[in-house]
C-alpha atoms as a PDB file:
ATOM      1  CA  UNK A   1      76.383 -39.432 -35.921  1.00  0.00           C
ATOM      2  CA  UNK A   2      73.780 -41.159 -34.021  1.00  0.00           C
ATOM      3  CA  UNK A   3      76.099 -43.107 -31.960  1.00  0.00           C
ATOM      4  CA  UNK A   4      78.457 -40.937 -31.548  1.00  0.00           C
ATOM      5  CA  UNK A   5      75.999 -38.532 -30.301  1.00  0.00           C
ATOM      6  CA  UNK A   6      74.187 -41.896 -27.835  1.00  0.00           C
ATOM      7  CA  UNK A   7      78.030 -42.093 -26.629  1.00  0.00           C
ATOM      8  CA  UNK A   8      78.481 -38.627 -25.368  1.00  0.00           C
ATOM      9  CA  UNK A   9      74.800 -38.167 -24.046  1.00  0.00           C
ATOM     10  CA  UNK A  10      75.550 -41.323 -22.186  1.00  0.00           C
ATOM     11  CA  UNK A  11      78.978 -39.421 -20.399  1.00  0.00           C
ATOM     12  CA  UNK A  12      76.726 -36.157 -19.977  1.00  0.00           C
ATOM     13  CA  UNK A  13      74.134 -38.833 -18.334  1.00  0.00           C
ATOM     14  CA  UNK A  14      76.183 -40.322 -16.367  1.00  0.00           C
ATOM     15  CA  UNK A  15      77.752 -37.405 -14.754  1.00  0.00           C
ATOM     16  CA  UNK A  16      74.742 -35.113 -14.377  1.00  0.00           C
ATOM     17  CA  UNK A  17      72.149 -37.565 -13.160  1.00  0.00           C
ATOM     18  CA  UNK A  18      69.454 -34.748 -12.470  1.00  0.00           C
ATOM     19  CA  UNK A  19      68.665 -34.476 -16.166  1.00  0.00           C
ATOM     20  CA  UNK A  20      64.845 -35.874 -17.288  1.00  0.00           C
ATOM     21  CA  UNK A  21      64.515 -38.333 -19.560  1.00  0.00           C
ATOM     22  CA  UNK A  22      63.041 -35.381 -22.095  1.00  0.00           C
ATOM     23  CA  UNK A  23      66.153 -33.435 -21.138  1.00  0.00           C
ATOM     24  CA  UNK A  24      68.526 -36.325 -22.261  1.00  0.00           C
ATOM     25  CA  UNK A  25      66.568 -36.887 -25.412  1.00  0.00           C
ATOM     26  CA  UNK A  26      66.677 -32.953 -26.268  1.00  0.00           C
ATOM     27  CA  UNK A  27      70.705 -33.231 -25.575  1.00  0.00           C
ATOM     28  CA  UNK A  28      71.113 -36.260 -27.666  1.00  0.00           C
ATOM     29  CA  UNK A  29      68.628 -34.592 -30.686  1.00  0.00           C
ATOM     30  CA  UNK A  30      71.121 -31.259 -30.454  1.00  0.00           C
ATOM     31  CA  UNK A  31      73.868 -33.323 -30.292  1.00  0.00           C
ATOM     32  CA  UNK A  32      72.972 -35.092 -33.699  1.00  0.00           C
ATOM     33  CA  UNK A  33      72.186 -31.686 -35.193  1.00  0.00           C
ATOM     34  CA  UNK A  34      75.231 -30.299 -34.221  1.00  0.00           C
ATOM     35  CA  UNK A  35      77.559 -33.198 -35.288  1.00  0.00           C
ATOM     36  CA  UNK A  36      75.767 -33.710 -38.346  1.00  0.00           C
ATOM     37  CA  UNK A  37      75.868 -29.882 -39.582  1.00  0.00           C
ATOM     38  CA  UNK A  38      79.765 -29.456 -38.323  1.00  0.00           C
ATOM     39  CA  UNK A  39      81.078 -32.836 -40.215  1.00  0.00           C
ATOM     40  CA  UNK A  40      79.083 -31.418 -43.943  1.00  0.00           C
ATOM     41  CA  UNK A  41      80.238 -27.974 -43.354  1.00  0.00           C
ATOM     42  CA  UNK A  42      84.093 -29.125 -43.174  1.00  0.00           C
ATOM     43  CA  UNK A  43      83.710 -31.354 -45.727  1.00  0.00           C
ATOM     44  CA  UNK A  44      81.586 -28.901 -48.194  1.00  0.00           C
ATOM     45  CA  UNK A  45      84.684 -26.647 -47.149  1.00  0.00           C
ATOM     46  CA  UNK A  46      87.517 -28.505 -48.692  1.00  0.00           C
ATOM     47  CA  UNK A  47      85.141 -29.602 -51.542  1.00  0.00           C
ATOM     48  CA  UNK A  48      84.480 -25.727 -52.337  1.00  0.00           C
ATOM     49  CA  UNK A  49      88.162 -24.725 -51.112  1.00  0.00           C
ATOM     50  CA  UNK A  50      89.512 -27.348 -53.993  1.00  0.00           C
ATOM     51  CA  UNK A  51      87.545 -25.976 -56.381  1.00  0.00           C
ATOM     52  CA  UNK A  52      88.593 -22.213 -55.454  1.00  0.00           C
ATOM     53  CA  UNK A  53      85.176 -21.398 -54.647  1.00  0.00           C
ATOM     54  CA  UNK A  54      85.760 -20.950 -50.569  1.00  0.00           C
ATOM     55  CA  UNK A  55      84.440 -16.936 -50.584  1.00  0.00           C
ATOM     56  CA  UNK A  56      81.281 -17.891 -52.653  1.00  0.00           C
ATOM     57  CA  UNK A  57      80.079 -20.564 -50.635  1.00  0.00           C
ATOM     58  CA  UNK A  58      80.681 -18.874 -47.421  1.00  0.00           C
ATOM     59  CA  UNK A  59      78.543 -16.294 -48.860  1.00  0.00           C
ATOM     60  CA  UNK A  60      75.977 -18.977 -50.136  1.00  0.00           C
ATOM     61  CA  UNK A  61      76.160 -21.293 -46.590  1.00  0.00           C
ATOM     62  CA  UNK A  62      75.677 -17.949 -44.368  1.00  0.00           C
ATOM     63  CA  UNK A  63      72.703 -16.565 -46.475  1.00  0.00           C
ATOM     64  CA  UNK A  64      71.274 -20.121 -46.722  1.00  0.00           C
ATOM     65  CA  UNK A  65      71.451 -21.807 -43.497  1.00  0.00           C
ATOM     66  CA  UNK A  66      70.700 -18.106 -41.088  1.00  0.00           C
ATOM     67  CA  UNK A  67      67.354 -17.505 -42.070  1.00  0.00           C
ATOM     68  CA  UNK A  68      66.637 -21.457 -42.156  1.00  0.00           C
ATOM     69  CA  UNK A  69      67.129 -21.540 -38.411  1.00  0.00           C
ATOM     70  CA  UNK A  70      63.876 -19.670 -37.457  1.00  0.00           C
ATOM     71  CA  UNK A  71      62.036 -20.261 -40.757  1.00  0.00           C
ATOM     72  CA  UNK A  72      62.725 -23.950 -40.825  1.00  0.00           C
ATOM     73  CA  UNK A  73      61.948 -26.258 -44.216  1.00  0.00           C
ATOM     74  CA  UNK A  74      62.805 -29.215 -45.831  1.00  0.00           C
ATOM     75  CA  UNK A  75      64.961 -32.161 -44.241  1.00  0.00           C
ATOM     76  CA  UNK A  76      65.987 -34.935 -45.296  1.00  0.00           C
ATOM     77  CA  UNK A  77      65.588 -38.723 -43.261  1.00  0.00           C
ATOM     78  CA  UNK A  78      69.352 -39.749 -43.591  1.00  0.00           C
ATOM     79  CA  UNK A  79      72.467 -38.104 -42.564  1.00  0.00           C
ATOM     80  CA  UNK A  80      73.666 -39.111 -46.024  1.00  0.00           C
ATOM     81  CA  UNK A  81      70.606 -37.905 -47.990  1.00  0.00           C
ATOM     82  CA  UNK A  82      71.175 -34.529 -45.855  1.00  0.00           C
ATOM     83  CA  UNK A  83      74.856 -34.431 -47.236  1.00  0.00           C
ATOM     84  CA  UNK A  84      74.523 -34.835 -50.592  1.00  0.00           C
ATOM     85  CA  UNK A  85      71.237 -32.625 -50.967  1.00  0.00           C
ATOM     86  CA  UNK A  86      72.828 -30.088 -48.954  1.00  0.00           C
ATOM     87  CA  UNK A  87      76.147 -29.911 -51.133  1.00  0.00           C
ATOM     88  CA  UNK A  88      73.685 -29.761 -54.389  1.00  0.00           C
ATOM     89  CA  UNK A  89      71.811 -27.291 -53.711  1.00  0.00           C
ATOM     90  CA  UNK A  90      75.359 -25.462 -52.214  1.00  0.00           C
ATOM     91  CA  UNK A  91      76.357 -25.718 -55.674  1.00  0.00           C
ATOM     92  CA  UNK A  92      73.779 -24.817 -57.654  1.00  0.00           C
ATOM     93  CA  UNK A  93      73.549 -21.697 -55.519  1.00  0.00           C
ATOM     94  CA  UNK A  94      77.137 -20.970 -56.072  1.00  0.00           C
ATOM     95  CA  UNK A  95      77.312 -21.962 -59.410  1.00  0.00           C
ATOM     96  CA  UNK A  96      74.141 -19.928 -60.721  1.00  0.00           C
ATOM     97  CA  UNK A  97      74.712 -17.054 -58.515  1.00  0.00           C
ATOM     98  CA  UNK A  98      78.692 -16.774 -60.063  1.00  0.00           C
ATOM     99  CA  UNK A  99      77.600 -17.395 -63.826  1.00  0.00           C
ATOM    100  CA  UNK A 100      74.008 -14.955 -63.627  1.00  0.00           C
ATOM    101  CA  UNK A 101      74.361 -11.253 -63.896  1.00  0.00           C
ATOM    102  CA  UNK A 102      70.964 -10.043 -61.472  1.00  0.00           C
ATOM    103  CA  UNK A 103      70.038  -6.438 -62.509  1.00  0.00           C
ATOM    104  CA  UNK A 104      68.794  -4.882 -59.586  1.00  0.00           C
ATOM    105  CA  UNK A 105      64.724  -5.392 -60.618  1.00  0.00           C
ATOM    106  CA  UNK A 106      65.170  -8.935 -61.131  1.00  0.00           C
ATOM    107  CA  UNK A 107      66.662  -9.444 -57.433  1.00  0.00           C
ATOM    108  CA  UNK A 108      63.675  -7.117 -55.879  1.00  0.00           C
ATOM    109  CA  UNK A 109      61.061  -9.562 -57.944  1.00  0.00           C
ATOM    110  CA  UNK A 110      63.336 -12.506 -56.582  1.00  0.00           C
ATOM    111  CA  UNK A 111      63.282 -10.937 -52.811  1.00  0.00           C
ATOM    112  CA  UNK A 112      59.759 -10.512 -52.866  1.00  0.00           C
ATOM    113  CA  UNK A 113      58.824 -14.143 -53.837  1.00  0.00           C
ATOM    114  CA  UNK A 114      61.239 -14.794 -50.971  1.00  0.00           C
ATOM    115  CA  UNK A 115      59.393 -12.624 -48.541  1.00  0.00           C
ATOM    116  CA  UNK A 116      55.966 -14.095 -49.794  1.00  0.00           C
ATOM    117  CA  UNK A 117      57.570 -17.385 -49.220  1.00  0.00           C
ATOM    118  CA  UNK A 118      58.493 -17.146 -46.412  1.00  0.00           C
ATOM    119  CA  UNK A 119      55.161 -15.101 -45.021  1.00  0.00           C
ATOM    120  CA  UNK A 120      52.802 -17.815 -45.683  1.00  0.00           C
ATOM    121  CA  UNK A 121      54.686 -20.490 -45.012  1.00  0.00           C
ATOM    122  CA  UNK A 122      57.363 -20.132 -42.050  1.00  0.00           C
ATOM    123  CA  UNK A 123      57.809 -21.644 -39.604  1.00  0.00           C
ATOM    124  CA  UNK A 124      57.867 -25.295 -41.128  1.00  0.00           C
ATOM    125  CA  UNK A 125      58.718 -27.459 -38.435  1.00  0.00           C
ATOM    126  CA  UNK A 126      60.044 -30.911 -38.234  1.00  0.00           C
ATOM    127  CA  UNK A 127      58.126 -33.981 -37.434  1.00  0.00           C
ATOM    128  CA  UNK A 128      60.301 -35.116 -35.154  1.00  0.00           C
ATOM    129  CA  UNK A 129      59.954 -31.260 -33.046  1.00  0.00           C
ATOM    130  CA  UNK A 130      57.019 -29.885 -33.724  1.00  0.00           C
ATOM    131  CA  UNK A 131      55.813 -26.383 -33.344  1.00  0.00           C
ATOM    132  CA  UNK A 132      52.868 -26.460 -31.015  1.00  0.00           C
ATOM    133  CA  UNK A 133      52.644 -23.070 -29.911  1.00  0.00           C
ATOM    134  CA  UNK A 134      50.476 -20.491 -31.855  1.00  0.00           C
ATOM    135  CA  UNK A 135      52.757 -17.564 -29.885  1.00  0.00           C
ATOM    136  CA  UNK A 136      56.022 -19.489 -31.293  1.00  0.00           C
ATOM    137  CA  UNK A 137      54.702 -19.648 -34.205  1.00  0.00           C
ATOM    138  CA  UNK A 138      54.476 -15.679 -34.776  1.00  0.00           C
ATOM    139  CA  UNK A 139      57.326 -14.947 -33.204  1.00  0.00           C
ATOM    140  CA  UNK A 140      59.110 -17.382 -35.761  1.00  0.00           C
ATOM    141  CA  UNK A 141      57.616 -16.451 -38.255  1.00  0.00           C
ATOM    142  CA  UNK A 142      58.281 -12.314 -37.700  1.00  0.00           C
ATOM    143  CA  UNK A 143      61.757 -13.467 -37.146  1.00  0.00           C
ATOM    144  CA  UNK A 144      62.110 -15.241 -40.137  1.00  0.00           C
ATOM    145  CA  UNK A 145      61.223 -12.485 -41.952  1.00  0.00           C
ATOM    146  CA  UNK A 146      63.217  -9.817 -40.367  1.00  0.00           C
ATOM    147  CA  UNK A 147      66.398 -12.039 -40.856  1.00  0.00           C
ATOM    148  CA  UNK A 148      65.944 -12.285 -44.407  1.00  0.00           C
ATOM    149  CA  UNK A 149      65.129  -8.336 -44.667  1.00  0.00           C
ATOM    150  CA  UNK A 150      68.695  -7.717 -43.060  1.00  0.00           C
ATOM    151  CA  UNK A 151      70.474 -10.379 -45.078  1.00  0.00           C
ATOM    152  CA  UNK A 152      69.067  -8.523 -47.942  1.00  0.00           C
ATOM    153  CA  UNK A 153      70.074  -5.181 -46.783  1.00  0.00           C
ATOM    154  CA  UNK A 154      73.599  -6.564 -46.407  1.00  0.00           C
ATOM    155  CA  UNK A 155      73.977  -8.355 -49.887  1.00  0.00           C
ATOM    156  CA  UNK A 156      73.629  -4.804 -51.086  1.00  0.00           C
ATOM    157  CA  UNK A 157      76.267  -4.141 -49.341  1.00  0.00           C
ATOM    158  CA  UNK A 158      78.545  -7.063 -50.293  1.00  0.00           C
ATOM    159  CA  UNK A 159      80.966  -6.975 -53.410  1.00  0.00           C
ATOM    160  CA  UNK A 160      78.693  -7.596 -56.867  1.00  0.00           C
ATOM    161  CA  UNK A 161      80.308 -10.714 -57.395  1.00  0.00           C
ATOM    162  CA  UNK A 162      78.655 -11.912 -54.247  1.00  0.00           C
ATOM    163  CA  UNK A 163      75.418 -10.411 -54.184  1.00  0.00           C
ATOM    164  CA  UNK A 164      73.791 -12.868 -56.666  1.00  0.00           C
ATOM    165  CA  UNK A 165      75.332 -15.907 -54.560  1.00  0.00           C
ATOM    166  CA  UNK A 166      73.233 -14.583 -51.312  1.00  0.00           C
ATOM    167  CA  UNK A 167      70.002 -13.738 -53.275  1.00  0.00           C
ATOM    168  CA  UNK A 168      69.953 -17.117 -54.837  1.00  0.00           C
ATOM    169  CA  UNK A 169      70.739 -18.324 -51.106  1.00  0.00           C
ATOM    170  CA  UNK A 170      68.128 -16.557 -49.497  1.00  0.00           C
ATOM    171  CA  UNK A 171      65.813 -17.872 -52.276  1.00  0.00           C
ATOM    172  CA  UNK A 172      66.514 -21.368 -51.991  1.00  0.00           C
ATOM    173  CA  UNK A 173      66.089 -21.226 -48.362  1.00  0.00           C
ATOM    174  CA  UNK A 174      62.381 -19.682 -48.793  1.00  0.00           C
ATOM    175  CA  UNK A 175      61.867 -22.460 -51.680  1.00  0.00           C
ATOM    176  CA  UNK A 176      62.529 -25.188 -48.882  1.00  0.00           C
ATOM    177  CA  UNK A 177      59.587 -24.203 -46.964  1.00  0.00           C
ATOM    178  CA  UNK A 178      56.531 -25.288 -49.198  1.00  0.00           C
ATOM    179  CA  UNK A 179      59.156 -28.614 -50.093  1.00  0.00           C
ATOM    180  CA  UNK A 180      59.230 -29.070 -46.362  1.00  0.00           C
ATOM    181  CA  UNK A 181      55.235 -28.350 -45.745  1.00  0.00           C
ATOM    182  CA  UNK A 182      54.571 -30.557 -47.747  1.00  0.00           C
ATOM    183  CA  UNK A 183      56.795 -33.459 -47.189  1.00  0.00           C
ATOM    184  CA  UNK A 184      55.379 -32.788 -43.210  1.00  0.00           C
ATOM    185  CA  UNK A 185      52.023 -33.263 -44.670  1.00  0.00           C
ATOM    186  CA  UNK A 186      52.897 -36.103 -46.503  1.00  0.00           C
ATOM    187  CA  UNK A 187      54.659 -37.914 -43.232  1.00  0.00           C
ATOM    188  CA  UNK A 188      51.330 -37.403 -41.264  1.00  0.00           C
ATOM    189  CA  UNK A 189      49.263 -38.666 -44.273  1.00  0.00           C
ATOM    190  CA  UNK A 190      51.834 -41.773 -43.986  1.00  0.00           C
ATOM    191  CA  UNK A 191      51.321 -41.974 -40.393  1.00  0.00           C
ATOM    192  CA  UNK A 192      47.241 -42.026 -39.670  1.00  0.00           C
ATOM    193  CA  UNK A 193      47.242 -44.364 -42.704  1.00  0.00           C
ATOM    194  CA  UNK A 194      49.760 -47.234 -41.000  1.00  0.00           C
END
């Protein structure tokens, strides 16, 4: 993904040559991102799609990865380490979410550990694109929560057989922040000790 994305910043660079070196950087990191998220969602498709479980994980990859984009969380080092964590935890959310029955308190106990979750820990940012920006912060935070209050309005709204897939999703997501804070915390630790 890397050099693919290095190729086609190189085109872009070469036939826009007003762009700063932090704006070719920035296009190359989105670049990555992009490649590397639209390559695992096509393959997790066909995985899920063989295994006639194509309307459960679109349920669990829209209620997972929406509320991850302000909110942030846990990331892996590798493209390949991405991929295969990605398509467990995929799994285990469809799996769980298609064999458990959620009455309706046990999802309100599970949103609210979301919400709490996600208040005291969003935004986790990335080493690699950090947050430095106290007003960003907020913002990111506040939307981070009001995503996951309307994804939880709407899987009310979905068919039952879905609704546990997208609580489970929304949970997992909120679970990946204090994973992610503290593998951040962990990198820096590694870093002023080198």
């Amino acid at each position: 993904m890397e050099r693919l994305a290095q190729k086609i910043t190189n085109f872009i660079q070469v036939n826009n040559s007003n762009l700063s070196d932090l704006e070719i950087k920035k296009i190359k990191f989105g670049l990555e991102c992009f490649l590397g998220e639209i390559t695992k969602f096509f393959i997790y498709l066909i995985i899920f799609y063989a295994l006639s479980l194509t309307k459960p994980f679109l349920v669990a990859t829209l209620f997972f990865c929406v509320p991850r984009m302000p909110a942030g969380g846990f990331h892996e080092d590798t493209y390949w380490r991405c991929f295969f964590t990605s398509l467990i935890i995929l799994a285990a959310i469809v799996i769980v979410g298609s064999k458990v029955l959620l009455y309706a308190h046990i999802r309100l106990i599970i949103i609210l550990i979301t919400l709490l979750l996600i208040w005291i820990y969003a935004p986790v940012d990335h080493p690699n694109k950090p947050i430095i920006s106290i007003e960003r912060r907020k913002r990111l935070k506040y939307a981070s929560l009001l995503i996951t209050l309307l994804f939880t309005g709407i899987s009310f709204m979905i068919p039952e057989r879905y609704a546990a897939v997208a609580t489970f999703a929304l949970f997992c997501a909120a679970l990946a922040l204090p994973v992610g804070e503290f593998s951040k915390r962990r990198f820096a630790n590694k870093v002023v000790n080198q």
